[in-house]
PDB file of N, CA and C in Angstrom:
ATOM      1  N   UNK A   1     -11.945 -13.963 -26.128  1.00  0.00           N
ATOM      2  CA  UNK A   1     -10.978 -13.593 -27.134  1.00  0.00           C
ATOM      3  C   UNK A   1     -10.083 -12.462 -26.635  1.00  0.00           C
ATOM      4  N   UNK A   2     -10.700 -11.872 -25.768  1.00  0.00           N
ATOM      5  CA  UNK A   2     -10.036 -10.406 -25.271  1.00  0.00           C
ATOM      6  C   UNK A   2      -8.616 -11.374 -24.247  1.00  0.00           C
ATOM      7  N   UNK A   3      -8.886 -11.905 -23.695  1.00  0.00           N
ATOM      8  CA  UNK A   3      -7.891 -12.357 -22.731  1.00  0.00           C
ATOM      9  C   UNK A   3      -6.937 -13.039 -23.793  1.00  0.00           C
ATOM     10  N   UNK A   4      -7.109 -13.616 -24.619  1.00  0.00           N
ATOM     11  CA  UNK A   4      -5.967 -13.979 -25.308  1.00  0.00           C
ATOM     12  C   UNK A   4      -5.126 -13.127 -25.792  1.00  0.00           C
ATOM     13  N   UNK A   5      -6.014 -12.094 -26.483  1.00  0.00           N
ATOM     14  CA  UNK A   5      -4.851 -11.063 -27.080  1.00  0.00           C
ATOM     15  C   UNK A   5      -3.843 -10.085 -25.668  1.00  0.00           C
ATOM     16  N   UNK A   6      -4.782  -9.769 -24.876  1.00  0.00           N
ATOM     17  CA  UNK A   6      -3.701  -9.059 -23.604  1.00  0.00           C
ATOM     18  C   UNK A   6      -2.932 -10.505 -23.467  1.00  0.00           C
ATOM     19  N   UNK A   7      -3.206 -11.649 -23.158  1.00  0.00           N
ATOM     20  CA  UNK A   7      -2.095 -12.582 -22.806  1.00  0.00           C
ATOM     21  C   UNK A   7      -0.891 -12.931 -24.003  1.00  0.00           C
ATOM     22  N   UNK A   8      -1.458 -12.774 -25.351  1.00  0.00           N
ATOM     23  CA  UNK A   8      -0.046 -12.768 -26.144  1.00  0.00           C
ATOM     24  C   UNK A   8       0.658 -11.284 -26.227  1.00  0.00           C
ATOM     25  N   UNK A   9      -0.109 -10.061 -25.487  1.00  0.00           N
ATOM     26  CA  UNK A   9       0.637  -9.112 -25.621  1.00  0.00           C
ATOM     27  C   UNK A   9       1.231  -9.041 -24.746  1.00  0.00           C
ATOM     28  N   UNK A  10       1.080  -9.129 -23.484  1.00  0.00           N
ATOM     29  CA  UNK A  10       1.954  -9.357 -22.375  1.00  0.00           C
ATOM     30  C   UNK A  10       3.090 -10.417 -22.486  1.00  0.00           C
ATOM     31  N   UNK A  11       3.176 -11.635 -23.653  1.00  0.00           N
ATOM     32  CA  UNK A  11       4.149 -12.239 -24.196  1.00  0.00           C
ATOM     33  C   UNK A  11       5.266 -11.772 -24.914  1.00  0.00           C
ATOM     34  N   UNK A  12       4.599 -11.336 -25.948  1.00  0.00           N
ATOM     35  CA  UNK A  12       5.053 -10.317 -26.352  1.00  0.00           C
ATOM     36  C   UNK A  12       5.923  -8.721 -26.182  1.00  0.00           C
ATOM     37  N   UNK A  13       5.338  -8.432 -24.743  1.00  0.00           N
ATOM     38  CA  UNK A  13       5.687  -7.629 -24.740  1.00  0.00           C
ATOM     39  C   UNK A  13       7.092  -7.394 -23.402  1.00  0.00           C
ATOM     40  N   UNK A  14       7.068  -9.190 -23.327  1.00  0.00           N
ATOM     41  CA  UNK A  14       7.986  -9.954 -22.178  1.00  0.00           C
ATOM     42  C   UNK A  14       9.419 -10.081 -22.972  1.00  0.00           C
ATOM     43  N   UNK A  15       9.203 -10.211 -24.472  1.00  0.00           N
ATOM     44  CA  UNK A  15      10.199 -10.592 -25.321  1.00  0.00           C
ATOM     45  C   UNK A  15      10.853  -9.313 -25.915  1.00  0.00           C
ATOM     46  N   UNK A  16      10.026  -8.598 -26.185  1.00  0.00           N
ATOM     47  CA  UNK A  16      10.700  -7.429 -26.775  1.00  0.00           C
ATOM     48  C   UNK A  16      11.200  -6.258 -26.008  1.00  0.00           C
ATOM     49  N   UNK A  17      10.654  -6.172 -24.881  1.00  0.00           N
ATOM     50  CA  UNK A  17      10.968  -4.838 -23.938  1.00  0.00           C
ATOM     51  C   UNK A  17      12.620  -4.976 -23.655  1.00  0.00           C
ATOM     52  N   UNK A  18      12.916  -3.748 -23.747  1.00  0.00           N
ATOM     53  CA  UNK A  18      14.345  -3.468 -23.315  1.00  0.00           C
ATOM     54  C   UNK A  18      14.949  -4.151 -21.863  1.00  0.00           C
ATOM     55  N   UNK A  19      15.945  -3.668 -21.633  1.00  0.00           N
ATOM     56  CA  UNK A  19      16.420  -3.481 -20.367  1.00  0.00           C
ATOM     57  C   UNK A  19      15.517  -2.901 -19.388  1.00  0.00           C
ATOM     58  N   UNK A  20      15.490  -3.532 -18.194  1.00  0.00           N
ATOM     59  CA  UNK A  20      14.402  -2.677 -17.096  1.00  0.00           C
ATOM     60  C   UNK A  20      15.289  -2.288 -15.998  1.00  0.00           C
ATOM     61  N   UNK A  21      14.920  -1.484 -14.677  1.00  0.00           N
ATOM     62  CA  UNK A  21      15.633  -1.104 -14.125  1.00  0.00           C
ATOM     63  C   UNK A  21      17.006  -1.367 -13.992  1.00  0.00           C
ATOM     64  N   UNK A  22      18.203  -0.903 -13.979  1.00  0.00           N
ATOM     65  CA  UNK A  22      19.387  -1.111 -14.039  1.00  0.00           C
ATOM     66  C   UNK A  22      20.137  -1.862 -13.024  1.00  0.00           C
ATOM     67  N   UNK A  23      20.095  -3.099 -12.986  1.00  0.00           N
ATOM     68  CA  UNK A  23      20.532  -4.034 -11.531  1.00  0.00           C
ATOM     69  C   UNK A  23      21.998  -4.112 -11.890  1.00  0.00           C
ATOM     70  N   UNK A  24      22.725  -4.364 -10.631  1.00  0.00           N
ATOM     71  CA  UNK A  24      24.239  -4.758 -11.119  1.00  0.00           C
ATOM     72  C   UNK A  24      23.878  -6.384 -10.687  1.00  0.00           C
ATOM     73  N   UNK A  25      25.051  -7.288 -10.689  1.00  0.00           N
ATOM     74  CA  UNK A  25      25.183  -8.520 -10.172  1.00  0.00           C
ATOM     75  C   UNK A  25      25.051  -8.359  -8.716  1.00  0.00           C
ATOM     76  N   UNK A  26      24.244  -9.184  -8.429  1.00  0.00           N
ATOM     77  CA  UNK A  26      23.809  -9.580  -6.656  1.00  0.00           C
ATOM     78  C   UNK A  26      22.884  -8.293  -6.176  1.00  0.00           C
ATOM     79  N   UNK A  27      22.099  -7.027  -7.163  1.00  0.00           N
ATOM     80  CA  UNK A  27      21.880  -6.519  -6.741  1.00  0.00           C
ATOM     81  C   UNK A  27      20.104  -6.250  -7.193  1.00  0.00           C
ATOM     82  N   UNK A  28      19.640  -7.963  -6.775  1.00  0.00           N
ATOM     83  CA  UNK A  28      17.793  -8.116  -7.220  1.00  0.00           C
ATOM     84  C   UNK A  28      17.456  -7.231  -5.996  1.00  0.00           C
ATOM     85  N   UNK A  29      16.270  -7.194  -5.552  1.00  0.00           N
ATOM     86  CA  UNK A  29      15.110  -5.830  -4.972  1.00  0.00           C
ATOM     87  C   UNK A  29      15.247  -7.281  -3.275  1.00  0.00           C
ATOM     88  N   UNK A  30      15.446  -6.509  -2.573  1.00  0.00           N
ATOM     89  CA  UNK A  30      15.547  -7.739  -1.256  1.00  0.00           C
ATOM     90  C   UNK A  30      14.420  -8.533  -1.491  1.00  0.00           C
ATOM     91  N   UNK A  31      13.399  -8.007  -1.830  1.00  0.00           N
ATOM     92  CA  UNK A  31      11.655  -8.770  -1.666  1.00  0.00           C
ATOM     93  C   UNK A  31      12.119 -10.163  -2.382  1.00  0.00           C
ATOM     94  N   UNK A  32      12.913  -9.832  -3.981  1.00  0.00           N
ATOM     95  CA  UNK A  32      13.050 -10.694  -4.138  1.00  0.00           C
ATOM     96  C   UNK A  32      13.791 -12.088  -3.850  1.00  0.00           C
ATOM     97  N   UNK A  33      14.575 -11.316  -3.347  1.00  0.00           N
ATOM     98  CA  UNK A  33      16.104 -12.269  -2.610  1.00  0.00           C
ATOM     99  C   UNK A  33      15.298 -13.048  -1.452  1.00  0.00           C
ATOM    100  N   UNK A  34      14.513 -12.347  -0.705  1.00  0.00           N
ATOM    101  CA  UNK A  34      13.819 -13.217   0.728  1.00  0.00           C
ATOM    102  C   UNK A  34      12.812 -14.283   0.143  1.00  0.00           C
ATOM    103  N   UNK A  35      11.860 -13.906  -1.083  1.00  0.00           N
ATOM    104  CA  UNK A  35      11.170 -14.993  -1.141  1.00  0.00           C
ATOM    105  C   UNK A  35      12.010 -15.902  -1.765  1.00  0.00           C
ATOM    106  N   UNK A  36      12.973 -15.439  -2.482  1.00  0.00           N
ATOM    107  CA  UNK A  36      13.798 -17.296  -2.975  1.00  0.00           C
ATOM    108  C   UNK A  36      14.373 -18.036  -2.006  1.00  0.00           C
ATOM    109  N   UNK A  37      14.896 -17.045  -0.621  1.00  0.00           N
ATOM    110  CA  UNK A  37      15.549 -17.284   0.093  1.00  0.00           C
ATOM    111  C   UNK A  37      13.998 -18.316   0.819  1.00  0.00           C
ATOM    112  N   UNK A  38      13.439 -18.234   1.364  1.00  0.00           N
ATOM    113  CA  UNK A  38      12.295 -18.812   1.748  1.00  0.00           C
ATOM    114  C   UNK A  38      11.426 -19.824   1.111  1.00  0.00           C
ATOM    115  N   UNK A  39      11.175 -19.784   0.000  1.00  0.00           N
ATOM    116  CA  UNK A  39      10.501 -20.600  -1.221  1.00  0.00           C
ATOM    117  C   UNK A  39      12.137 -21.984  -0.967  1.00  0.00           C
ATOM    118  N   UNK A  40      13.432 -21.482  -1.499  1.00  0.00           N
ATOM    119  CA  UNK A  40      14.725 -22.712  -0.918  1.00  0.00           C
ATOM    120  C   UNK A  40      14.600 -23.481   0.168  1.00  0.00           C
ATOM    121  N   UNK A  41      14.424 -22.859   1.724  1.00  0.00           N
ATOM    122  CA  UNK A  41      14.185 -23.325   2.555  1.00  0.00           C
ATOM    123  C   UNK A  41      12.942 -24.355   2.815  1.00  0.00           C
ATOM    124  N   UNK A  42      11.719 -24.173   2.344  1.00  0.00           N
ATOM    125  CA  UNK A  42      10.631 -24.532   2.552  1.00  0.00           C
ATOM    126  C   UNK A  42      10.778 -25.469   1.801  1.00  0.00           C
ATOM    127  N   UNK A  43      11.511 -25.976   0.410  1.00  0.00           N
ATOM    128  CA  UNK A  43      11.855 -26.914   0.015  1.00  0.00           C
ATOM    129  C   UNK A  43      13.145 -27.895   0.239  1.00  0.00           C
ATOM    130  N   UNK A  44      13.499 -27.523   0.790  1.00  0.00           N
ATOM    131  CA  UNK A  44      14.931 -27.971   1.595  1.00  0.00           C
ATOM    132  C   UNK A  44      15.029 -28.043   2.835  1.00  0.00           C
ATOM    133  N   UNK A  45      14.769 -27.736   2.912  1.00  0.00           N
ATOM    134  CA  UNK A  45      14.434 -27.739   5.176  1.00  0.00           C
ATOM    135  C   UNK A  45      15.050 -26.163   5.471  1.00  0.00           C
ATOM    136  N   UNK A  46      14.592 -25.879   6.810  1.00  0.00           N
ATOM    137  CA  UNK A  46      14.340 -25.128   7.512  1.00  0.00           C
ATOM    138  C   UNK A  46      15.623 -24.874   8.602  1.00  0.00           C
ATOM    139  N   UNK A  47      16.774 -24.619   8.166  1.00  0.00           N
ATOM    140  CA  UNK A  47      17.583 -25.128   9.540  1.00  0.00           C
ATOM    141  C   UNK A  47      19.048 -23.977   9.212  1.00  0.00           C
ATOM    142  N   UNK A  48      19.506 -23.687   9.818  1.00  0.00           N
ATOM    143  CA  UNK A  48      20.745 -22.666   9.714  1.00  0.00           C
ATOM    144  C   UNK A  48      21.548 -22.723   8.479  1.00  0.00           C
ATOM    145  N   UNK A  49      21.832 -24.179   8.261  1.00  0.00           N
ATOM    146  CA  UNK A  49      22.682 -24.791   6.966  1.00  0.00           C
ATOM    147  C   UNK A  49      21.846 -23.884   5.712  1.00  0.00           C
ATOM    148  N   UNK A  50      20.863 -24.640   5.633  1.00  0.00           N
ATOM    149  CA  UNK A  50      19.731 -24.173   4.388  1.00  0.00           C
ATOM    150  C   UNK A  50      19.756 -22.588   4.163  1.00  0.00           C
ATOM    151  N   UNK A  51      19.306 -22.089   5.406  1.00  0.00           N
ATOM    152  CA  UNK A  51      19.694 -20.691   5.061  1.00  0.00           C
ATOM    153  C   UNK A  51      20.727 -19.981   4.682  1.00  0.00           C
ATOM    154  N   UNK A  52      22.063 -20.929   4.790  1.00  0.00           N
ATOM    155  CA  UNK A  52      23.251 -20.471   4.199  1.00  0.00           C
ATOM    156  C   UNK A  52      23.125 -20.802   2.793  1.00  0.00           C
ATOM    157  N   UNK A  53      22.842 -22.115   2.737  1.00  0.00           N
ATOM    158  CA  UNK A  53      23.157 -22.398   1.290  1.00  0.00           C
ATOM    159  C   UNK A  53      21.615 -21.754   0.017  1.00  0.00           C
ATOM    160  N   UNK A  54      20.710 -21.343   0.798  1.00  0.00           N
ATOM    161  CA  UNK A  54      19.832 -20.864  -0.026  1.00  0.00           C
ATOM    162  C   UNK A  54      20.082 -19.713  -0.592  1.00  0.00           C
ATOM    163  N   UNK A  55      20.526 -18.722   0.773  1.00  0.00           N
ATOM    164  CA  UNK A  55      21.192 -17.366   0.426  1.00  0.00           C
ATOM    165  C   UNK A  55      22.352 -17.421  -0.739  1.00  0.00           C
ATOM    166  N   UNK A  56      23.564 -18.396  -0.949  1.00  0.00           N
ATOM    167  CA  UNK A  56      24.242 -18.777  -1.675  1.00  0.00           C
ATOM    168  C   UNK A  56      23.968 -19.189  -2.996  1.00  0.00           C
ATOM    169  N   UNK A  57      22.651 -19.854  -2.995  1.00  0.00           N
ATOM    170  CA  UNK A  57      22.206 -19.811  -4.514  1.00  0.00           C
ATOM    171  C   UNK A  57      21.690 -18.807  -4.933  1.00  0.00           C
ATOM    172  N   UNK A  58      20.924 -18.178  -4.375  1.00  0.00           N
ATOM    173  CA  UNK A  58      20.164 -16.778  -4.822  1.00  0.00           C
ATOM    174  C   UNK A  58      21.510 -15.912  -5.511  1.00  0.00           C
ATOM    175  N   UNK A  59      22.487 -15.862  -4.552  1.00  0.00           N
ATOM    176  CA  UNK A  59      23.634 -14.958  -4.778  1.00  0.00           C
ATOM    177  C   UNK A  59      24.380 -15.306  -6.239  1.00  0.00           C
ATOM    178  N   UNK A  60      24.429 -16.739  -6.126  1.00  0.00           N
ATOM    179  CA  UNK A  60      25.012 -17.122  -7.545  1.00  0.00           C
ATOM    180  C   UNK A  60      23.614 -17.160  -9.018  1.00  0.00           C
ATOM    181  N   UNK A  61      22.779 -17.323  -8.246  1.00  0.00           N
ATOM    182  CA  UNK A  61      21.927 -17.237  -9.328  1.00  0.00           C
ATOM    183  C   UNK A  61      21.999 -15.419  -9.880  1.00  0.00           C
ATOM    184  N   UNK A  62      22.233 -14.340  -8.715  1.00  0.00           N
ATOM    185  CA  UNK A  62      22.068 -12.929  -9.366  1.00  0.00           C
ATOM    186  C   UNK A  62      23.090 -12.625 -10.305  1.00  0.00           C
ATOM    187  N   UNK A  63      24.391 -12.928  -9.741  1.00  0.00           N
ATOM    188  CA  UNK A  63      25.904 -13.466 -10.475  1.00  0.00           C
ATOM    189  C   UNK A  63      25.793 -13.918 -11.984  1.00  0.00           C
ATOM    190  N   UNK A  64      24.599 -14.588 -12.411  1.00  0.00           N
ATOM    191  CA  UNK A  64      24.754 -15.268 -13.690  1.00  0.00           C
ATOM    192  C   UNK A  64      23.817 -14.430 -14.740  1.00  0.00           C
ATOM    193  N   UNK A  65      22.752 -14.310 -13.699  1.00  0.00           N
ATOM    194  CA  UNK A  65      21.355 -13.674 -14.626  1.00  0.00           C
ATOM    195  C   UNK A  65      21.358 -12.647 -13.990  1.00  0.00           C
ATOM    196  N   UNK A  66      21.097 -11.602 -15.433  1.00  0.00           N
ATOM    197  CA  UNK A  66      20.633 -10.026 -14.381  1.00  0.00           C
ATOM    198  C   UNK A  66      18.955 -10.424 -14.166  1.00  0.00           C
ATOM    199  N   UNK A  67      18.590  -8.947 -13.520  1.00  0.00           N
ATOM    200  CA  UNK A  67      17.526  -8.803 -12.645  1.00  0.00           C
ATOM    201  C   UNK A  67      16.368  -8.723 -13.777  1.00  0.00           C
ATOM    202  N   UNK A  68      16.530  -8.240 -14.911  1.00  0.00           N
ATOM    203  CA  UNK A  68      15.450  -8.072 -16.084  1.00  0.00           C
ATOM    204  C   UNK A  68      15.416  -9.374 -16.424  1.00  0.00           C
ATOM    205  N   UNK A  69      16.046 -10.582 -16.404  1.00  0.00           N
ATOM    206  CA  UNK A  69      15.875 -11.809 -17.079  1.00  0.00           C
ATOM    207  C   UNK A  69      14.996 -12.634 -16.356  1.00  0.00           C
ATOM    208  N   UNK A  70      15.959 -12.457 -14.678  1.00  0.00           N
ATOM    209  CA  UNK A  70      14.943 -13.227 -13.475  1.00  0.00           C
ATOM    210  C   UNK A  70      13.762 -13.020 -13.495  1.00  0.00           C
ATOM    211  N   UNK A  71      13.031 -11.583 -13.725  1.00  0.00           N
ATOM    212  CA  UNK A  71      11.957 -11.440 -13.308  1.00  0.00           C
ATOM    213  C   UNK A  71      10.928 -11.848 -15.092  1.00  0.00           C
ATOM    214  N   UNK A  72      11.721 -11.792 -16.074  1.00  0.00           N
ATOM    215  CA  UNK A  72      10.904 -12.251 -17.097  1.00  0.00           C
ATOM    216  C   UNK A  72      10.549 -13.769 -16.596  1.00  0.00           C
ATOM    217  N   UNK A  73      11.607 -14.644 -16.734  1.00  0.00           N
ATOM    218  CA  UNK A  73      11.167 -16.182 -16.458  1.00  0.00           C
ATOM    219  C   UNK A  73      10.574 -16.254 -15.598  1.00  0.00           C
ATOM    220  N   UNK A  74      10.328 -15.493 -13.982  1.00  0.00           N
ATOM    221  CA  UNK A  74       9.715 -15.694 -13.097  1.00  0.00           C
ATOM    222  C   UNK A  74       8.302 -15.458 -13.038  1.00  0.00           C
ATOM    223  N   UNK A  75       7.970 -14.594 -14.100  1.00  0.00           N
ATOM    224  CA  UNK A  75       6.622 -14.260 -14.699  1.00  0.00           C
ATOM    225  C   UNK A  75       6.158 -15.584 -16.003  1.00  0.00           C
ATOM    226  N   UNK A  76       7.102 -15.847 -16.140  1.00  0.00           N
ATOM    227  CA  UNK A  76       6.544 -16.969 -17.626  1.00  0.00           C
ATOM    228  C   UNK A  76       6.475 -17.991 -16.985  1.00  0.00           C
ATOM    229  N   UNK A  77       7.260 -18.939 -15.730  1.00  0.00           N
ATOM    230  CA  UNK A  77       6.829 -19.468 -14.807  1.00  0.00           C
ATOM    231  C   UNK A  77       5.208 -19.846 -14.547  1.00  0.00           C
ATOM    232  N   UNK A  78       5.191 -18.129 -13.678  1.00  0.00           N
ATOM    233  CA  UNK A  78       4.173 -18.152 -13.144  1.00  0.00           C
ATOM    234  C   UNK A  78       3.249 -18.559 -13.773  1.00  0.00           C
ATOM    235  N   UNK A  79       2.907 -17.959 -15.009  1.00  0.00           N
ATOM    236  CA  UNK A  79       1.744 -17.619 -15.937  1.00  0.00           C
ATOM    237  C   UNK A  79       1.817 -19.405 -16.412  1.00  0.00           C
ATOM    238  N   UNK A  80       3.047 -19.831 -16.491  1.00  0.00           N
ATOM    239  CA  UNK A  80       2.602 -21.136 -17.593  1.00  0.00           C
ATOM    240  C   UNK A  80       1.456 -22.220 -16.655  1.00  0.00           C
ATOM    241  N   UNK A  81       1.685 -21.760 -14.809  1.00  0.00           N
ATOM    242  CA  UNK A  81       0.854 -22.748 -14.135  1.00  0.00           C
ATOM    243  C   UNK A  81      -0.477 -22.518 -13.989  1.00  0.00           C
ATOM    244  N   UNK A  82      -0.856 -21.124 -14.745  1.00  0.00           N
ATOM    245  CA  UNK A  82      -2.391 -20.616 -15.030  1.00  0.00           C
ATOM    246  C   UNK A  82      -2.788 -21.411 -16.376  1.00  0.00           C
ATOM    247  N   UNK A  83      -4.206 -21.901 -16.021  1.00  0.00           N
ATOM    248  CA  UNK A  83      -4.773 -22.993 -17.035  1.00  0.00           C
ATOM    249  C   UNK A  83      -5.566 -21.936 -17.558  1.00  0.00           C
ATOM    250  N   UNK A  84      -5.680 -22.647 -18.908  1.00  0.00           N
ATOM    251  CA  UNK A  84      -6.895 -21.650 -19.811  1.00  0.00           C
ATOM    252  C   UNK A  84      -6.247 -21.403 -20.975  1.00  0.00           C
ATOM    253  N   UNK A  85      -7.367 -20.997 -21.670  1.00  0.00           N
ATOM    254  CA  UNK A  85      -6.780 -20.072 -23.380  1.00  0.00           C
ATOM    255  C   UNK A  85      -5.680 -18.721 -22.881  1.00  0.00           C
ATOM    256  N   UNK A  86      -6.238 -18.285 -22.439  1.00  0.00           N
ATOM    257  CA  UNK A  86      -5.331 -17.055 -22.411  1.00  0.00           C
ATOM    258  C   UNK A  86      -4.489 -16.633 -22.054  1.00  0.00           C
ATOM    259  N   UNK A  87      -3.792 -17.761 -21.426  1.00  0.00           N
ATOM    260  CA  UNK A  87      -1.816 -18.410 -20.845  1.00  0.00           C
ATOM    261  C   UNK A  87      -1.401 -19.185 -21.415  1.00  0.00           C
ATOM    262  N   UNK A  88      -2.328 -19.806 -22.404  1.00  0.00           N
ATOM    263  CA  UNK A  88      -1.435 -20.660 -23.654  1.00  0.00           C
ATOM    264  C   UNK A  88      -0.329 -20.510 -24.177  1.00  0.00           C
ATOM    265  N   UNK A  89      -0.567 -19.072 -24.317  1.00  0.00           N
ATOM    266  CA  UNK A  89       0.317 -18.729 -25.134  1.00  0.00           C
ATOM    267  C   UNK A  89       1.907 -18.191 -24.102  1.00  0.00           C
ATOM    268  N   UNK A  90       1.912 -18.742 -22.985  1.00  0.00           N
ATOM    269  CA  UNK A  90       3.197 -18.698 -22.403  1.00  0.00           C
ATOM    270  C   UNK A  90       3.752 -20.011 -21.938  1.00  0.00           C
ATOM    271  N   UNK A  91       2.679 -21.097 -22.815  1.00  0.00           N
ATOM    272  CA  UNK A  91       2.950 -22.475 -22.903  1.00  0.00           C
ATOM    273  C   UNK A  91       3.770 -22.699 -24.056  1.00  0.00           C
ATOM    274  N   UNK A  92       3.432 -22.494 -25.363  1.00  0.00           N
ATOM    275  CA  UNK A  92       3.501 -22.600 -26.246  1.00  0.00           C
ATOM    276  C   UNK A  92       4.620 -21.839 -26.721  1.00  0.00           C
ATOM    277  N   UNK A  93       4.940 -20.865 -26.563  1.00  0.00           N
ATOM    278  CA  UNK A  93       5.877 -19.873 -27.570  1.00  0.00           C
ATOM    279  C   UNK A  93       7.062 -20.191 -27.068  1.00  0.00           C
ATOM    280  N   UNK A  94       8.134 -20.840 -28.337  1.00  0.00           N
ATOM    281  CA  UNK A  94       9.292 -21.444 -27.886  1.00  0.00           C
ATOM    282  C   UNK A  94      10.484 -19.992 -27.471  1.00  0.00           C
ATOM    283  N   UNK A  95      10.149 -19.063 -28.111  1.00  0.00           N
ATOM    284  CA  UNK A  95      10.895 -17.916 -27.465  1.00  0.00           C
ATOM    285  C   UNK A  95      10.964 -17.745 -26.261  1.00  0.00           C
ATOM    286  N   UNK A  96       9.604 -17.879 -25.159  1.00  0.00           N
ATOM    287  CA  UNK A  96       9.874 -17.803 -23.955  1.00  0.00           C
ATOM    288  C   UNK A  96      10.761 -18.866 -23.077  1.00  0.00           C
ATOM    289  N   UNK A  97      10.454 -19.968 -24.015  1.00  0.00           N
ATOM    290  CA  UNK A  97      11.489 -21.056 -23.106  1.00  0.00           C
ATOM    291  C   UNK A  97      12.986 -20.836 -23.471  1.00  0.00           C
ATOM    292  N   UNK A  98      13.444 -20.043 -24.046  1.00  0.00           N
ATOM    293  CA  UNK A  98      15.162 -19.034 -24.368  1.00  0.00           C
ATOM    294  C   UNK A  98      14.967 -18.577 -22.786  1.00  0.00           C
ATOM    295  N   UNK A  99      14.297 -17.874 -22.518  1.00  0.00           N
ATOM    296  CA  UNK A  99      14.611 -16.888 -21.175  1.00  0.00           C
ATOM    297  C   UNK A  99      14.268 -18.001 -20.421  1.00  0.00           C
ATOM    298  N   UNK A 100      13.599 -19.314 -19.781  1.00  0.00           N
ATOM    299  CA  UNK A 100      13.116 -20.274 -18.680  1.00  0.00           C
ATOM    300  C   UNK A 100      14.671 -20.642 -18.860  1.00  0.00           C
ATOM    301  N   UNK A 101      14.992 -20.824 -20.135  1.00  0.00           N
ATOM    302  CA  UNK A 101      16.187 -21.831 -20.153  1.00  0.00           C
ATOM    303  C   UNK A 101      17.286 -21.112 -19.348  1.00  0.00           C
ATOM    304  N   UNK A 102      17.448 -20.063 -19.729  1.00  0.00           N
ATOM    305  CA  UNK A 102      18.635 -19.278 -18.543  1.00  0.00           C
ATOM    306  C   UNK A 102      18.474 -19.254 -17.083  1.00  0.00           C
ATOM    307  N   UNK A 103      17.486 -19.200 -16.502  1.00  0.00           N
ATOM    308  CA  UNK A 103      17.443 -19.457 -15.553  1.00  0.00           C
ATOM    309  C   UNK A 103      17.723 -20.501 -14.845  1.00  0.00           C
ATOM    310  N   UNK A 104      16.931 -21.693 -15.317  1.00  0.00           N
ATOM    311  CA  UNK A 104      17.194 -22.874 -15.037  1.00  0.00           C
ATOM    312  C   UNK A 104      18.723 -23.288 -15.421  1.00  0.00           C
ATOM    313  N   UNK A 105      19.475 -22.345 -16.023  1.00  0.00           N
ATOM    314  CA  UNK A 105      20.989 -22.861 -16.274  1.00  0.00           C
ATOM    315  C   UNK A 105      21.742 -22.288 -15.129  1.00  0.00           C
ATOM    316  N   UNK A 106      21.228 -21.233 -14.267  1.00  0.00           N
ATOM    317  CA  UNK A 106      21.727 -20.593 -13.433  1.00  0.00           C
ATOM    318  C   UNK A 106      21.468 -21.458 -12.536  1.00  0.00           C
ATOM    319  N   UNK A 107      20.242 -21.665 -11.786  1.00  0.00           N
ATOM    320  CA  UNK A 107      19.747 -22.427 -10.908  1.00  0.00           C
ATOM    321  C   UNK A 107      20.676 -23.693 -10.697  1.00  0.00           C
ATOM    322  N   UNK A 108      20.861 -24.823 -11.577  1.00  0.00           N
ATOM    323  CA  UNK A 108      22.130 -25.358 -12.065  1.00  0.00           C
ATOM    324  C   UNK A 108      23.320 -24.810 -11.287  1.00  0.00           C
ATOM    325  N   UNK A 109      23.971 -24.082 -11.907  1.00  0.00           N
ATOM    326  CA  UNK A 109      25.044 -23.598 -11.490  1.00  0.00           C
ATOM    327  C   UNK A 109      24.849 -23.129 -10.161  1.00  0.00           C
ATOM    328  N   UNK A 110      24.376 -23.022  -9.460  1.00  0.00           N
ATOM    329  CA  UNK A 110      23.688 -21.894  -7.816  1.00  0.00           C
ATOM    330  C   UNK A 110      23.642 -23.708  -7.249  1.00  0.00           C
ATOM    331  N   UNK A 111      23.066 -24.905  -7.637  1.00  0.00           N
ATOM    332  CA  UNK A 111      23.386 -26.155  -6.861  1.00  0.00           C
ATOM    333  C   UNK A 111      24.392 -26.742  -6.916  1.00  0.00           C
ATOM    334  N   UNK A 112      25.528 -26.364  -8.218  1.00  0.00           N
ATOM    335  CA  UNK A 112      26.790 -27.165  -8.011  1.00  0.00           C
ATOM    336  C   UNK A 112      27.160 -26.289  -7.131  1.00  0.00           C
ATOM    337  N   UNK A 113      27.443 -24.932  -7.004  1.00  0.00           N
ATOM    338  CA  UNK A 113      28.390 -24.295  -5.905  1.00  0.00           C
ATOM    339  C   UNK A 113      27.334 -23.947  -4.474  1.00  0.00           C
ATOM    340  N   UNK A 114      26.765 -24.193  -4.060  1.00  0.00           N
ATOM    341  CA  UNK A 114      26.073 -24.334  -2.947  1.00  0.00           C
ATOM    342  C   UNK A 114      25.484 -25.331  -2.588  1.00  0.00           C
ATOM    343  N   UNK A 115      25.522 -26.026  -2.922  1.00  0.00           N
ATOM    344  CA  UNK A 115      24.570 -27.697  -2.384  1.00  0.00           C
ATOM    345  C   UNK A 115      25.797 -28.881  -2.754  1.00  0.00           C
TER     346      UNK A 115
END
């Protein structure tokens, strides 16, 4: 029971928290820029092109979504591929799929202008 309640508070507390560090456009934490940049490639191939055009989506993806949004969906993501009661609830709560949905609208937009 304990893991459920930290897991809807950490839902919770994904939805309501303010603004987090102050990013401008194109300006996510490199760590993050290299693993998308890498996670792109590894799904796309491996080859000079890819690395252009991966870098290019990342760039348009920072362009659309700030850095507090990316890293919410990238956490609700994560969590939704953890099985069990106590990530349910980042299955379930249609609020979090508002923030998946922006992303994935960016992502979108980052393959029409780079791919």
């Amino acid at each position: 029971m304990r893991r459920i309640l930290v897991a809807t508070a950490a839902a919770t507390a994904l939805i309501a928290s303010g603004p987090g560090p102050a990013f401008a456009a194109n300006d996510y934490p490199t760590e993050v820029v290299a693993d998308y940049v890498i996670g792109c490639m590894a799904s796309n191939g491996e080859s000079q092109d890819m690395l252009r055009r991966c870098s290019c989506s990342i760039d348009a993806v920072s362009s659309i979504v700030p850095y507090d949004t990316y890293e919410k969906a990238s956490t609700i993501l994560q969590m939704r591929q953890v099985t069990g009661d106590s990530t349910a609830v980042f299955r379930s709560m249609t609020m979090l799929d508002e923030i998946v949905k922006q992303l994935r609208l960016a992502q979108i937009e980052a393959d029409f202008r780079c791919f």
